[in-house]
PDB file of N, CA and C in Angstrom:
ATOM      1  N   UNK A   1     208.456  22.669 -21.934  1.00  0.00           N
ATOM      2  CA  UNK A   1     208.313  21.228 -22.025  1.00  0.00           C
ATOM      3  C   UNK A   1     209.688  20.576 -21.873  1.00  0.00           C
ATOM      4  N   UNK A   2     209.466  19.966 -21.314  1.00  0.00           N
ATOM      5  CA  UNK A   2     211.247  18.801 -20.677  1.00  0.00           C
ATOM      6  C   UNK A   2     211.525  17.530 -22.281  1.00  0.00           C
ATOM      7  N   UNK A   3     212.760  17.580 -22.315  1.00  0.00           N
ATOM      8  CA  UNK A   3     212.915  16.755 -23.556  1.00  0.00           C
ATOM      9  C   UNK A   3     213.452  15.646 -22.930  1.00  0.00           C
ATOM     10  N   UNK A   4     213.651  15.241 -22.003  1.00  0.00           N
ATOM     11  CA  UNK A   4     214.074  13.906 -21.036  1.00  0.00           C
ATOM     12  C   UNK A   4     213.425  13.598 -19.510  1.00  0.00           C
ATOM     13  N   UNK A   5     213.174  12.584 -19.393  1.00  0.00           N
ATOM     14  CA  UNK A   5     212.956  12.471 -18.121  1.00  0.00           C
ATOM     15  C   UNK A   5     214.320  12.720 -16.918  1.00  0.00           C
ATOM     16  N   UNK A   6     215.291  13.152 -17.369  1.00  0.00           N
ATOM     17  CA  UNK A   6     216.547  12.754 -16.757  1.00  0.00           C
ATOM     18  C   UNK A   6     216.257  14.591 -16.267  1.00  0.00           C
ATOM     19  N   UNK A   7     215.081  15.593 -17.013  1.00  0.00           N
ATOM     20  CA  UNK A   7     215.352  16.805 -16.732  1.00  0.00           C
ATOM     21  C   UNK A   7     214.277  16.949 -15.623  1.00  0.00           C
ATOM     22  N   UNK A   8     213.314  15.925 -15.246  1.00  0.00           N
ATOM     23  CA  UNK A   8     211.607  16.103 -14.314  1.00  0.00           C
ATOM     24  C   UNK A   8     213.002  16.141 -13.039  1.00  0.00           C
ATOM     25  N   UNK A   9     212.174  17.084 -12.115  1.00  0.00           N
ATOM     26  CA  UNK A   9     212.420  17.601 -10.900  1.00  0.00           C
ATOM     27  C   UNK A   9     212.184  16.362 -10.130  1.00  0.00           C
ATOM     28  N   UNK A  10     211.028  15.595 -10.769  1.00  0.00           N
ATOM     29  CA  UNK A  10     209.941  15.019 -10.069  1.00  0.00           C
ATOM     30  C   UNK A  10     211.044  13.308 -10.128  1.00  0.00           C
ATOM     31  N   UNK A  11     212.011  13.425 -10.956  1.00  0.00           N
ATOM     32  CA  UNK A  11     212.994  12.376 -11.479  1.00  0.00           C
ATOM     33  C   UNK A  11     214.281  12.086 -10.555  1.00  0.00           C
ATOM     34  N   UNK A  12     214.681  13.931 -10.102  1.00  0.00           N
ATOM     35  CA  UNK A  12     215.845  13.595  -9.504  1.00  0.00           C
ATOM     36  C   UNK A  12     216.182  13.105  -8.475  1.00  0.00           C
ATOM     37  N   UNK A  13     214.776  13.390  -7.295  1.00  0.00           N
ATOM     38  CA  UNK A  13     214.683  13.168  -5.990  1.00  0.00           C
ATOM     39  C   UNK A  13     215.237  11.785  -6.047  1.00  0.00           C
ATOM     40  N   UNK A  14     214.439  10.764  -6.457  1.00  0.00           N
ATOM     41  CA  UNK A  14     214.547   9.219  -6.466  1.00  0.00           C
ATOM     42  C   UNK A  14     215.425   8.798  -6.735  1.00  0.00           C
ATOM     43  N   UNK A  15     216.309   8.769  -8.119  1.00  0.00           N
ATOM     44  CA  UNK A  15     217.766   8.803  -8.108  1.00  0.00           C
ATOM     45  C   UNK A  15     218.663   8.996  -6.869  1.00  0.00           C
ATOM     46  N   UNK A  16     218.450  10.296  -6.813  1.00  0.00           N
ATOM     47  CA  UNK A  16     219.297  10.459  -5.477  1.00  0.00           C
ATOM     48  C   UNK A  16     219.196   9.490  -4.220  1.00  0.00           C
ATOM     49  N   UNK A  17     217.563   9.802  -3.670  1.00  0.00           N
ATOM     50  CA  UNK A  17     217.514   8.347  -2.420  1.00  0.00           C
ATOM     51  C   UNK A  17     217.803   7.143  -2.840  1.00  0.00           C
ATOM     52  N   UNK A  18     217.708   6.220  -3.884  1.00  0.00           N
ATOM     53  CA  UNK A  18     218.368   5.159  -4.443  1.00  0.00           C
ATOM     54  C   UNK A  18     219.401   4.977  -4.055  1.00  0.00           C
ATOM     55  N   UNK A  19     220.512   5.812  -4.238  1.00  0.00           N
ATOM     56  CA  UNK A  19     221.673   6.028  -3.894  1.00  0.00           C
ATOM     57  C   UNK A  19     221.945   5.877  -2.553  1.00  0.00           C
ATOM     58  N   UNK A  20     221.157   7.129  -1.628  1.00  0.00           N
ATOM     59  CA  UNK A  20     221.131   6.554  -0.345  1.00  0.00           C
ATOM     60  C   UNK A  20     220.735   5.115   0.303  1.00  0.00           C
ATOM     61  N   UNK A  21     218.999   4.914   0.083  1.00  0.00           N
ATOM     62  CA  UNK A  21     219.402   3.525   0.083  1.00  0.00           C
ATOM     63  C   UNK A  21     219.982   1.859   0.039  1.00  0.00           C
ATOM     64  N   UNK A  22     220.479   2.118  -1.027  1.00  0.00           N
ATOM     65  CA  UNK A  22     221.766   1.578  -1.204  1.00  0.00           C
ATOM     66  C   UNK A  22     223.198   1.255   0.037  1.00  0.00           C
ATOM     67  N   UNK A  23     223.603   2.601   0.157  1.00  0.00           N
ATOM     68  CA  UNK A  23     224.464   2.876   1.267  1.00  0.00           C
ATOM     69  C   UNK A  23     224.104   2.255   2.352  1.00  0.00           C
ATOM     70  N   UNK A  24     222.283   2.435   2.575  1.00  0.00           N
ATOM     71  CA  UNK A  24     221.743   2.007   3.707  1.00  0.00           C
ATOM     72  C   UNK A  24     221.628   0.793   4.412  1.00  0.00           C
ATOM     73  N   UNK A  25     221.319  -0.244   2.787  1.00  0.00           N
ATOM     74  CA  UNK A  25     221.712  -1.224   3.144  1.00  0.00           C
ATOM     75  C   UNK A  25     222.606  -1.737   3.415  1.00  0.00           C
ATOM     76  N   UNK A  26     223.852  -1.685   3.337  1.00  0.00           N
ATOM     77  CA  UNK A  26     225.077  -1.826   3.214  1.00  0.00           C
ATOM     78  C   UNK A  26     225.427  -2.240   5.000  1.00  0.00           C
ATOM     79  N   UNK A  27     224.567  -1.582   5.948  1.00  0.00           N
ATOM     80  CA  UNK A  27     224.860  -1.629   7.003  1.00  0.00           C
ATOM     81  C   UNK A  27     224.549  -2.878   7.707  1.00  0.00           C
ATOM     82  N   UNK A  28     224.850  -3.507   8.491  1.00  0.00           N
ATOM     83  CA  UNK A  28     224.152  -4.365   9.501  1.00  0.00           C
ATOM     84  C   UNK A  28     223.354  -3.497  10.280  1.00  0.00           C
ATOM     85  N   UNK A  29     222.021  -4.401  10.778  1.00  0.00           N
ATOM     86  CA  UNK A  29     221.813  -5.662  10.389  1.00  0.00           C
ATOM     87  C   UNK A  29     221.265  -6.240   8.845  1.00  0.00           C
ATOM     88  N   UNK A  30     220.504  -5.059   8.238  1.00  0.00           N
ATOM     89  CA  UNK A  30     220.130  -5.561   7.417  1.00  0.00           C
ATOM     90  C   UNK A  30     220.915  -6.360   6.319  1.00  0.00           C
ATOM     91  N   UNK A  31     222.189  -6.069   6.228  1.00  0.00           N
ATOM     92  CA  UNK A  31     223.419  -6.515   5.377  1.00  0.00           C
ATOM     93  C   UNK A  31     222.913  -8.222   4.759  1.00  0.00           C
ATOM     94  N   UNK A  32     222.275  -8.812   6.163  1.00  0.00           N
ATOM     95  CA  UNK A  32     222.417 -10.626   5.682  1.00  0.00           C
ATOM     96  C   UNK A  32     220.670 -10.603   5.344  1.00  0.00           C
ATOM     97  N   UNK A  33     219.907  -9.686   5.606  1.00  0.00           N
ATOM     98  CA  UNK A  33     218.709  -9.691   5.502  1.00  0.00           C
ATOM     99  C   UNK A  33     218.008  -9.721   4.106  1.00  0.00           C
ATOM    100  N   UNK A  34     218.481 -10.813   3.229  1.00  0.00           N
ATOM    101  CA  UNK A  34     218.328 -10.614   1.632  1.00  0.00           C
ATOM    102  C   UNK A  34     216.893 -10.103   1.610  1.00  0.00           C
ATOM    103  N   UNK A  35     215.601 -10.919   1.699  1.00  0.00           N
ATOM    104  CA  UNK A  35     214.305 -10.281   1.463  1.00  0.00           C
ATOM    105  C   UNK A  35     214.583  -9.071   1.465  1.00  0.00           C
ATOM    106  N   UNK A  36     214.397  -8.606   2.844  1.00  0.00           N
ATOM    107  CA  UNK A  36     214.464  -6.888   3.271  1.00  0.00           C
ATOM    108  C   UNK A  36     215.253  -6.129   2.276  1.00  0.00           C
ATOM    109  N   UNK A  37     215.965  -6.996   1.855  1.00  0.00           N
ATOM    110  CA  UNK A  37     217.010  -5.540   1.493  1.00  0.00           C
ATOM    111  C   UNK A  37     216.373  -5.529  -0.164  1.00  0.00           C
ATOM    112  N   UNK A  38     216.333  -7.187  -0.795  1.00  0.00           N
ATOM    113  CA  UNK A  38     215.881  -6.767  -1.972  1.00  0.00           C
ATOM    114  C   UNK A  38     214.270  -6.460  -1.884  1.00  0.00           C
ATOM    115  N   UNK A  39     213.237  -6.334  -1.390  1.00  0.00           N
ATOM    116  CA  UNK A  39     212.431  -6.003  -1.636  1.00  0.00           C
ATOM    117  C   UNK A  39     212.398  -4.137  -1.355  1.00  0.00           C
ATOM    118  N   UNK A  40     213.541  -3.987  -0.613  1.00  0.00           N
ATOM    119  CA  UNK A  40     213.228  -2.460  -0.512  1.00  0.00           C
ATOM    120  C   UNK A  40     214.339  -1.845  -1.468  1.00  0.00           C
ATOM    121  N   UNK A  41     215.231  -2.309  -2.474  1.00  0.00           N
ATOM    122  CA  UNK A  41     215.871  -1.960  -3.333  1.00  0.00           C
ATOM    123  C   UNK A  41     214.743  -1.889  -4.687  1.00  0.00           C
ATOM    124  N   UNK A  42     214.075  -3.159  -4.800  1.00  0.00           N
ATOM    125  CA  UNK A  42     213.282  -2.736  -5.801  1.00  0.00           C
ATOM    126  C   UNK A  42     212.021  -2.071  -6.064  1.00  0.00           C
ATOM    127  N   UNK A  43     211.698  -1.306  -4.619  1.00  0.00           N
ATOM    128  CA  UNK A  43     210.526  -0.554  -4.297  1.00  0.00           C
ATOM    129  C   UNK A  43     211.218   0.623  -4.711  1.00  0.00           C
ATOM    130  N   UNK A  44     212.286   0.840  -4.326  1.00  0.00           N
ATOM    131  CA  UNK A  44     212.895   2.230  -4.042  1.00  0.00           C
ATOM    132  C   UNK A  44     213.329   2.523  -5.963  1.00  0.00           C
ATOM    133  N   UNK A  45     214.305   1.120  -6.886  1.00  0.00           N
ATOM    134  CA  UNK A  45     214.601   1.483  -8.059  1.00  0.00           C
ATOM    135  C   UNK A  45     212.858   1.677  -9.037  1.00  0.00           C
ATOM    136  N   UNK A  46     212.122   1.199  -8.583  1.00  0.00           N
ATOM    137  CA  UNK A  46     210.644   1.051  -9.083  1.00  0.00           C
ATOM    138  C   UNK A  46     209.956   2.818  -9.423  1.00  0.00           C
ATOM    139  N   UNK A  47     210.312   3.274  -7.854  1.00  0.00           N
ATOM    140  CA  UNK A  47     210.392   4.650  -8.846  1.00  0.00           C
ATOM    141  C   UNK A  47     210.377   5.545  -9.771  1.00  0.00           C
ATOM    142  N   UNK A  48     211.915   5.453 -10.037  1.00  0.00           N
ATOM    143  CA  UNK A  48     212.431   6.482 -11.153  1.00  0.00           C
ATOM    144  C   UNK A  48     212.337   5.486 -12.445  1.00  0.00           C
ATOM    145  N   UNK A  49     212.061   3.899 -12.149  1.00  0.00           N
ATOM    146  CA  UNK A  49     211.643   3.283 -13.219  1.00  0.00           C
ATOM    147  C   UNK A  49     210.507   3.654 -13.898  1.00  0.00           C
ATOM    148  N   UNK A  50     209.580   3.729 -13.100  1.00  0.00           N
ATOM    149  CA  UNK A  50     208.394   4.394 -13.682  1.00  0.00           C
ATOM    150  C   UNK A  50     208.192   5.510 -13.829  1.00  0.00           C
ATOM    151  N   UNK A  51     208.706   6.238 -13.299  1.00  0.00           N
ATOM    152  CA  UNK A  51     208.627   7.475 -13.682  1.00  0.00           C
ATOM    153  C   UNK A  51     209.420   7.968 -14.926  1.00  0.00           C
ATOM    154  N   UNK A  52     210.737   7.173 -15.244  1.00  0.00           N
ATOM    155  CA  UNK A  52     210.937   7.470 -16.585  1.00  0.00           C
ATOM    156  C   UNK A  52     210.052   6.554 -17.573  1.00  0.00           C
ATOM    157  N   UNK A  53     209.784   5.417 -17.437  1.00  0.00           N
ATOM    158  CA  UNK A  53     208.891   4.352 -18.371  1.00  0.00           C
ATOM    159  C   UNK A  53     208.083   5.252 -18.753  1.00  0.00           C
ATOM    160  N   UNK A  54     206.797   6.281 -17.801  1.00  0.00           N
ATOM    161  CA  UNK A  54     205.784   6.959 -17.842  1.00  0.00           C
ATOM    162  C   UNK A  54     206.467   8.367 -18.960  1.00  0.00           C
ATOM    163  N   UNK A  55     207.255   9.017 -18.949  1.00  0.00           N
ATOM    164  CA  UNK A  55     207.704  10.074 -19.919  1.00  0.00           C
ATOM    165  C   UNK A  55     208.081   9.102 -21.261  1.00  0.00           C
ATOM    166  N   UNK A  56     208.666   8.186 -21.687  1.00  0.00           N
ATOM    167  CA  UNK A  56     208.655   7.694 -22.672  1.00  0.00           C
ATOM    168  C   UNK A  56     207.635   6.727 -23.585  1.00  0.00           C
ATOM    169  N   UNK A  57     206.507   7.054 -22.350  1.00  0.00           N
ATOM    170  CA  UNK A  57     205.162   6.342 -23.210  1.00  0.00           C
ATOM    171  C   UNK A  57     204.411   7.136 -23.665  1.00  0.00           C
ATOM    172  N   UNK A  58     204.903   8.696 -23.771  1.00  0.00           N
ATOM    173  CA  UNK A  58     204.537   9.733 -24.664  1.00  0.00           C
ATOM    174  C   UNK A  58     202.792  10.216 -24.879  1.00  0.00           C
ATOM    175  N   UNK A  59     201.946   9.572 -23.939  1.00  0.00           N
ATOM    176  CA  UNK A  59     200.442   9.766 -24.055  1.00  0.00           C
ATOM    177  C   UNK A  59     200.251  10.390 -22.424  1.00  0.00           C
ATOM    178  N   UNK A  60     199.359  11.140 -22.020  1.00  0.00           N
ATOM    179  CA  UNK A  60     199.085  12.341 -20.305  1.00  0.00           C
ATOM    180  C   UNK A  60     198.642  10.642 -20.178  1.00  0.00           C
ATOM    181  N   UNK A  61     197.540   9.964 -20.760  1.00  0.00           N
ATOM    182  CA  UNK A  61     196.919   9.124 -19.609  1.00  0.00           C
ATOM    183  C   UNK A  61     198.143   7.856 -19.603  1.00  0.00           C
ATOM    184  N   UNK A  62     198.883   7.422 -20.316  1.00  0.00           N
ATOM    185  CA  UNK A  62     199.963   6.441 -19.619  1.00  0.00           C
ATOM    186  C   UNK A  62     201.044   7.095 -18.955  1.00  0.00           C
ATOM    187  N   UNK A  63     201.125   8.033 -18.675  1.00  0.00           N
ATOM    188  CA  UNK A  63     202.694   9.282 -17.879  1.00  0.00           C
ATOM    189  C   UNK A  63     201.649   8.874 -16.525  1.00  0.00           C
ATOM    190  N   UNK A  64     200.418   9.446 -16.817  1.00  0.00           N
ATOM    191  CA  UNK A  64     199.271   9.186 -15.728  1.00  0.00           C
ATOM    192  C   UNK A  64     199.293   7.967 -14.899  1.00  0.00           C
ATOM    193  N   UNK A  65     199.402   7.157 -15.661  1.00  0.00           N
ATOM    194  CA  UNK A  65     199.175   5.539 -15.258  1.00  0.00           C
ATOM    195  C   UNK A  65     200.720   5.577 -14.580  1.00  0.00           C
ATOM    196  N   UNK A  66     201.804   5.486 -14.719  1.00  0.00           N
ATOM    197  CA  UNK A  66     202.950   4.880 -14.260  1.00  0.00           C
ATOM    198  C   UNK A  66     203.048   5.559 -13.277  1.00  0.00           C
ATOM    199  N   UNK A  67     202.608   7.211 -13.556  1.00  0.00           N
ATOM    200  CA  UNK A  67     203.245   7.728 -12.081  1.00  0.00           C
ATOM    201  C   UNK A  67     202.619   7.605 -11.133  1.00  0.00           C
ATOM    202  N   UNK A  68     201.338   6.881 -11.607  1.00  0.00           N
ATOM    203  CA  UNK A  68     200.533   6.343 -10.188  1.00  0.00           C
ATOM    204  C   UNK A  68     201.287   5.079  -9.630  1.00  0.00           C
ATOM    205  N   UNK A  69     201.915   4.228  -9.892  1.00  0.00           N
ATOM    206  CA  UNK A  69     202.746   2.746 -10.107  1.00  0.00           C
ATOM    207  C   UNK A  69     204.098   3.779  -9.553  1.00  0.00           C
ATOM    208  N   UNK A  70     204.344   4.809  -9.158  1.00  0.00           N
ATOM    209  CA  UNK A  70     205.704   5.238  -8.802  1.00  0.00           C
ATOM    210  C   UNK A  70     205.387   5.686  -7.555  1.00  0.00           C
ATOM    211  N   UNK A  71     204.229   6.206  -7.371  1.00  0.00           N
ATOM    212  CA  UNK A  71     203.604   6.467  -6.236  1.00  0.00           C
ATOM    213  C   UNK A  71     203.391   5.756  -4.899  1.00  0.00           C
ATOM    214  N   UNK A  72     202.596   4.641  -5.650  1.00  0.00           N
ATOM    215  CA  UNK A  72     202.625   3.486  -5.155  1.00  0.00           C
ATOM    216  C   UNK A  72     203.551   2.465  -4.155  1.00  0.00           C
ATOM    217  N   UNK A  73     204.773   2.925  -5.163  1.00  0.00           N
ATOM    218  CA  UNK A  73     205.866   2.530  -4.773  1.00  0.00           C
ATOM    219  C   UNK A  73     206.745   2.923  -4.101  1.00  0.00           C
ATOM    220  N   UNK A  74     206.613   4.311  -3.415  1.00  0.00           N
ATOM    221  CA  UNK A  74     207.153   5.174  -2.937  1.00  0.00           C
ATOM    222  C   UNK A  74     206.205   4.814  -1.454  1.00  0.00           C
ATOM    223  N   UNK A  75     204.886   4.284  -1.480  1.00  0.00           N
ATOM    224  CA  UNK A  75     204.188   3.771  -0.350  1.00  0.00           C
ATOM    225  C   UNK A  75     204.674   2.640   0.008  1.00  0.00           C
ATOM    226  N   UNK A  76     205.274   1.979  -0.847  1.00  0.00           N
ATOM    227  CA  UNK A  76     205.523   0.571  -0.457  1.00  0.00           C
ATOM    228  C   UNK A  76     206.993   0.574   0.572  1.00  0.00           C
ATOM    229  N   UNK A  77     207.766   1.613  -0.275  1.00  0.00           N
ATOM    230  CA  UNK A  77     208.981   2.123   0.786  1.00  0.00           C
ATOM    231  C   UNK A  77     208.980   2.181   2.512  1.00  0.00           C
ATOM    232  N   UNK A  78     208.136   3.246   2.124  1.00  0.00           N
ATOM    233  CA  UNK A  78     207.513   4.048   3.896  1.00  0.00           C
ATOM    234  C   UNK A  78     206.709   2.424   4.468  1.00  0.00           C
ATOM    235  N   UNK A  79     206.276   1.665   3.982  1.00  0.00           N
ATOM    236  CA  UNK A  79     206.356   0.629   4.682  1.00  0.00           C
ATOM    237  C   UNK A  79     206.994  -0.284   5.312  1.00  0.00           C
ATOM    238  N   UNK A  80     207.873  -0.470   3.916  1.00  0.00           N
ATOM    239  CA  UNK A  80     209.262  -1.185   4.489  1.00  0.00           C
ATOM    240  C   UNK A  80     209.842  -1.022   5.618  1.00  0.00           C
ATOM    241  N   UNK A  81     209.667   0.475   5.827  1.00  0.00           N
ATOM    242  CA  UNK A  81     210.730   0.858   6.820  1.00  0.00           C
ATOM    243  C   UNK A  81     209.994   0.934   8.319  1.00  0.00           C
ATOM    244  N   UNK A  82     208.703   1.281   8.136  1.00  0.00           N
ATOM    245  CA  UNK A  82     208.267   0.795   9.468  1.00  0.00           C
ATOM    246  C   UNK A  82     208.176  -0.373   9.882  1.00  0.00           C
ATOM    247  N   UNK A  83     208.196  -1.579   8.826  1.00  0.00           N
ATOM    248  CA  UNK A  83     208.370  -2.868   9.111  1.00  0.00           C
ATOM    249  C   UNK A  83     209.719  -2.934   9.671  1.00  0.00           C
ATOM    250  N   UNK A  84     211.082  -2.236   9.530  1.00  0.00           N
ATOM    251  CA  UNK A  84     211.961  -2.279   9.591  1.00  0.00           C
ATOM    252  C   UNK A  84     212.410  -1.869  11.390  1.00  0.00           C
ATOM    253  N   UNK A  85     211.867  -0.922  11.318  1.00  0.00           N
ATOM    254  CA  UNK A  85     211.183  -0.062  12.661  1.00  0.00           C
ATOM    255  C   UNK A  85     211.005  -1.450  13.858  1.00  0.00           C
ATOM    256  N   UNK A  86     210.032  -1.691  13.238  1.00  0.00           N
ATOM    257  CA  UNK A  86     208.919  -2.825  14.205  1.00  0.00           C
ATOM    258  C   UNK A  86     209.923  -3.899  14.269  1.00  0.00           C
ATOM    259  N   UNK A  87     210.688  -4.344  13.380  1.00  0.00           N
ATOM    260  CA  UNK A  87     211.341  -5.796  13.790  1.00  0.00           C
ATOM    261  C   UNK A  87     212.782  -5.308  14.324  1.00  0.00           C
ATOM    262  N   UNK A  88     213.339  -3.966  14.294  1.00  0.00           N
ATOM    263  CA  UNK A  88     214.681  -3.446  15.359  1.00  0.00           C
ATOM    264  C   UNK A  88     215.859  -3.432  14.069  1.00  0.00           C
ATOM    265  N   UNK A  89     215.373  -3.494  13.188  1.00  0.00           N
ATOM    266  CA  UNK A  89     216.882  -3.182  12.085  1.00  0.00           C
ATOM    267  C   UNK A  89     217.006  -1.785  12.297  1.00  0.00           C
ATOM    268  N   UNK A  90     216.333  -0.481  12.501  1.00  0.00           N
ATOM    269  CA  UNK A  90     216.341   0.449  12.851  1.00  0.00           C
ATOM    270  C   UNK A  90     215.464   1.207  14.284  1.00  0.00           C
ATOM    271  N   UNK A  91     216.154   2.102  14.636  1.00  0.00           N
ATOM    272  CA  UNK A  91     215.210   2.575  15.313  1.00  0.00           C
ATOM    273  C   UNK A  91     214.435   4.165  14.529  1.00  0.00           C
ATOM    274  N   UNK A  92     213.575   4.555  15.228  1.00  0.00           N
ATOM    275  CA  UNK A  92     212.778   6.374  14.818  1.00  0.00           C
ATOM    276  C   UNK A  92     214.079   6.836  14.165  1.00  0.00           C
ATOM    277  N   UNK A  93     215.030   7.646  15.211  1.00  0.00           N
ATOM    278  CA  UNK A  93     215.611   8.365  14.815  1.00  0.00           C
ATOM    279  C   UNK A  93     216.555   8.170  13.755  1.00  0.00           C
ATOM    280  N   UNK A  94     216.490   7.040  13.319  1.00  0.00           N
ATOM    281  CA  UNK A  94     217.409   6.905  11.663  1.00  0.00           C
ATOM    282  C   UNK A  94     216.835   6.627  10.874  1.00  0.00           C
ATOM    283  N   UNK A  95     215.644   6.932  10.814  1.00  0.00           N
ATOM    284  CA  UNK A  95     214.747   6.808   9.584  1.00  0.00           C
ATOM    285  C   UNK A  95     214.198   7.689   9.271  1.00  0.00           C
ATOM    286  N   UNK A  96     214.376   8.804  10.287  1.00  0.00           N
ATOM    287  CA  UNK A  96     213.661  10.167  10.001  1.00  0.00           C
ATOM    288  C   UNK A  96     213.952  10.916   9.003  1.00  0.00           C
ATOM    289  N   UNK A  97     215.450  10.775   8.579  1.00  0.00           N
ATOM    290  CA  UNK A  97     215.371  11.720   7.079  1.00  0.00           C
ATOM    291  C   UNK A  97     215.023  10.644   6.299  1.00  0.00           C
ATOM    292  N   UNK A  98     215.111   9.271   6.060  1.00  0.00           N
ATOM    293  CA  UNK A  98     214.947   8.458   4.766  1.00  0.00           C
ATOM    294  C   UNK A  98     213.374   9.130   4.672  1.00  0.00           C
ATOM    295  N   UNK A  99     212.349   8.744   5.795  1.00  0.00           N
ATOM    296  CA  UNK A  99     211.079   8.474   5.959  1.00  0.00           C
ATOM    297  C   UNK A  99     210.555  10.210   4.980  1.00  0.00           C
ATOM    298  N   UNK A 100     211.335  11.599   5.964  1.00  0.00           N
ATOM    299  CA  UNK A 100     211.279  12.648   5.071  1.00  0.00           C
ATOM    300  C   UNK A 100     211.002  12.413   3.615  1.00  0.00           C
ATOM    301  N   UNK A 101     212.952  11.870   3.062  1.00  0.00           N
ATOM    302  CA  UNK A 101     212.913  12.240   1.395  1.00  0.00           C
ATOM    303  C   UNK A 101     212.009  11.741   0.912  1.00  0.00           C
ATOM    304  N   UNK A 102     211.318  10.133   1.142  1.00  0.00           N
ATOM    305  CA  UNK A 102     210.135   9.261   0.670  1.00  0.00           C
ATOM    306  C   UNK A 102     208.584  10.291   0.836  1.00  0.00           C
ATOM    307  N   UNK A 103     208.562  11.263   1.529  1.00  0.00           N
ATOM    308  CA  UNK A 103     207.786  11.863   1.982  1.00  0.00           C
ATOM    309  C   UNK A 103     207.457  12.893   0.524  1.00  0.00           C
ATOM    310  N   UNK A 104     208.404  13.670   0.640  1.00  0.00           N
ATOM    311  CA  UNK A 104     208.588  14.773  -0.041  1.00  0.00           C
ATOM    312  C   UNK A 104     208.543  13.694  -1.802  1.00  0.00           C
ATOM    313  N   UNK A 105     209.338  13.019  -1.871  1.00  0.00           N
ATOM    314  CA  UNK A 105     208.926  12.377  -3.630  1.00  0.00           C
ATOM    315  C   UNK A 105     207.661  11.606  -3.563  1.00  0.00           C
ATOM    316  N   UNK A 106     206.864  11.442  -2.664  1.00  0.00           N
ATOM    317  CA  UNK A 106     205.149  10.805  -3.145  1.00  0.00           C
ATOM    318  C   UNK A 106     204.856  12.172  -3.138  1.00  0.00           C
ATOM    319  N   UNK A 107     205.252  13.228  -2.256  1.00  0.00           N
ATOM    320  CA  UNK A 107     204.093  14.626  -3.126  1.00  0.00           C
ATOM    321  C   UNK A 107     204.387  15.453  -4.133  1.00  0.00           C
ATOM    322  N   UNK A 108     205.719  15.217  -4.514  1.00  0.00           N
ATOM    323  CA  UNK A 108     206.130  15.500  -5.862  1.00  0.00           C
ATOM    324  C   UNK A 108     205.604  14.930  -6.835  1.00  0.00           C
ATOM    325  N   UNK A 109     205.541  13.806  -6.605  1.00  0.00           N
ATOM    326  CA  UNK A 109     204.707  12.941  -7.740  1.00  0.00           C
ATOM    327  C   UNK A 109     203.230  13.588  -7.688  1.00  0.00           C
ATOM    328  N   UNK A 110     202.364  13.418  -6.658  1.00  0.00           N
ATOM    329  CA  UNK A 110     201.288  13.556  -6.399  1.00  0.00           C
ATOM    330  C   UNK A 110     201.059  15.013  -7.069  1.00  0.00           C
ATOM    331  N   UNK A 111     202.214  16.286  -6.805  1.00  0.00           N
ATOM    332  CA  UNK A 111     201.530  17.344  -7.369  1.00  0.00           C
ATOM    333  C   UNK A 111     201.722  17.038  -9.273  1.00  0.00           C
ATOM    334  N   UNK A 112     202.817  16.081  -9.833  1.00  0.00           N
ATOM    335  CA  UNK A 112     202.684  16.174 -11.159  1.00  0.00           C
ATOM    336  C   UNK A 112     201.546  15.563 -11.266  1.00  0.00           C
ATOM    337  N   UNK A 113     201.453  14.644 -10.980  1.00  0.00           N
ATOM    338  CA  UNK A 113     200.229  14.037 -11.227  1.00  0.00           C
ATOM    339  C   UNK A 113     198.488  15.005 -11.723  1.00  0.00           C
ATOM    340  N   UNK A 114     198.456  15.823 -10.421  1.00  0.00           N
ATOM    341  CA  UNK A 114     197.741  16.746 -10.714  1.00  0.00           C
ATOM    342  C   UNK A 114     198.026  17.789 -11.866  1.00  0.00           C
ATOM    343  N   UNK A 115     198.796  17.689 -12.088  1.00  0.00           N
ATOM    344  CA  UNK A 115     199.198  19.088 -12.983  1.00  0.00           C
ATOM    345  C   UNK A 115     199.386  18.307 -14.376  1.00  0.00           C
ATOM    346  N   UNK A 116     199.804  17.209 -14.732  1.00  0.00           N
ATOM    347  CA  UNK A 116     198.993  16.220 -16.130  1.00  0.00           C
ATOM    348  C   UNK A 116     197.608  16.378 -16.348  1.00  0.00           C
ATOM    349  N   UNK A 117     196.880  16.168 -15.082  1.00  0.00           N
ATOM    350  CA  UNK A 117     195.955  15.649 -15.139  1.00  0.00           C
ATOM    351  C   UNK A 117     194.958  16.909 -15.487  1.00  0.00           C
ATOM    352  N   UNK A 118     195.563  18.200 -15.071  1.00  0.00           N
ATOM    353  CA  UNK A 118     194.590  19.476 -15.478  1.00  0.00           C
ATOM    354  C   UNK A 118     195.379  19.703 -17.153  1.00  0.00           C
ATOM    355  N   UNK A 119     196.543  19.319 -17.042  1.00  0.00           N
ATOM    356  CA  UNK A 119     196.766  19.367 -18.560  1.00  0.00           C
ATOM    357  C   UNK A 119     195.937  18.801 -19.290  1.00  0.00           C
ATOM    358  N   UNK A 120     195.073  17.936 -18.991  1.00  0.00           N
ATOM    359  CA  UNK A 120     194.523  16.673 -19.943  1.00  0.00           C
ATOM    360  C   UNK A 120     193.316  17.496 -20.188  1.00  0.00           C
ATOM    361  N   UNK A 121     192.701  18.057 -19.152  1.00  0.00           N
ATOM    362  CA  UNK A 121     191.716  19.013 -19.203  1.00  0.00           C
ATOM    363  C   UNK A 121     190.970  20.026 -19.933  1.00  0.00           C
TER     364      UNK A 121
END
C-alpha cells in the first residue's frame, strides 16, 4: 500500500508532462495565445490534481470518482492539441510524443482505475 500519492506510478507521469507542457508553451505561436495556453495548462495541472485530491479522500469509491475527473482530463488534453493541429500552432510531427505521453497516462489511469475497482470487489 503507497503512503503518498507523490509514490502512485500512476502520479508521476503527469507531473512530469506538466513540466513539459509548460516548456511547450513557452514557444511561439502559442506564447500570445492566452486561451490556448491557459486552458491547456489547466487540463494538463487538473491531472495530478485529481489524482492526488482522489488518494487523500481516503474512500475506493471517491479515489474512483476523481480518477475518473483525471481521466477526463487527460481527454480534454489530446483535444487541445488536435485543435492545436487544426488551427497550425503545431504540426503531426511535434505532437507525436506529447500526444504519446497523454496516451500512455489515460491508460495508466484507466488500468488503476480497474484495479480499485476489483479492489472494491
Amino acid at each position: 500500500m503507497y503512503s503518498s500519492f507523490e509514490d502512485l506510478e500512476v502520479y508521476k507521469l503527469p507531473i512530469t508532462f506538466t513540466g513539459n507542457i509548460y516548456r511547450l508553451l513557452e514557444r511561439q505561436p502559442l506564447k500570445n495565445d492566452f486561451a490556448m495556453v491557459d486552458q491547456l495548462r489547466r487540463a494538463t495541472i487538473s491531472i495530478s490534481n485529481n489524482i492526488s485530491e482522489s488518494f487523500e479522500r481516503e474512500t475506493d469509491k471517491e479515489l474512483i470518482r476523481f480518477l475518473y475527473f483525471a481521466k477526463g482530463s487527460s481527454g480534454e488534453v489530446r483535444n487541445l492539441f488536435n485543435v492545436m493541429e487544426e488551427i497550425g500552432c503545431f504540426d503531426k510531427r511535434e505532437l507525436i510524443e506529447y500526444r504519446a505521453q497523454i496516451v500512455v497516462i489515460s491508460k495508466q489511469l484507466a488500468n488503476y482505475i480497474k484495479y480499485v475497482k476489483k479492489r472494491c470487489s
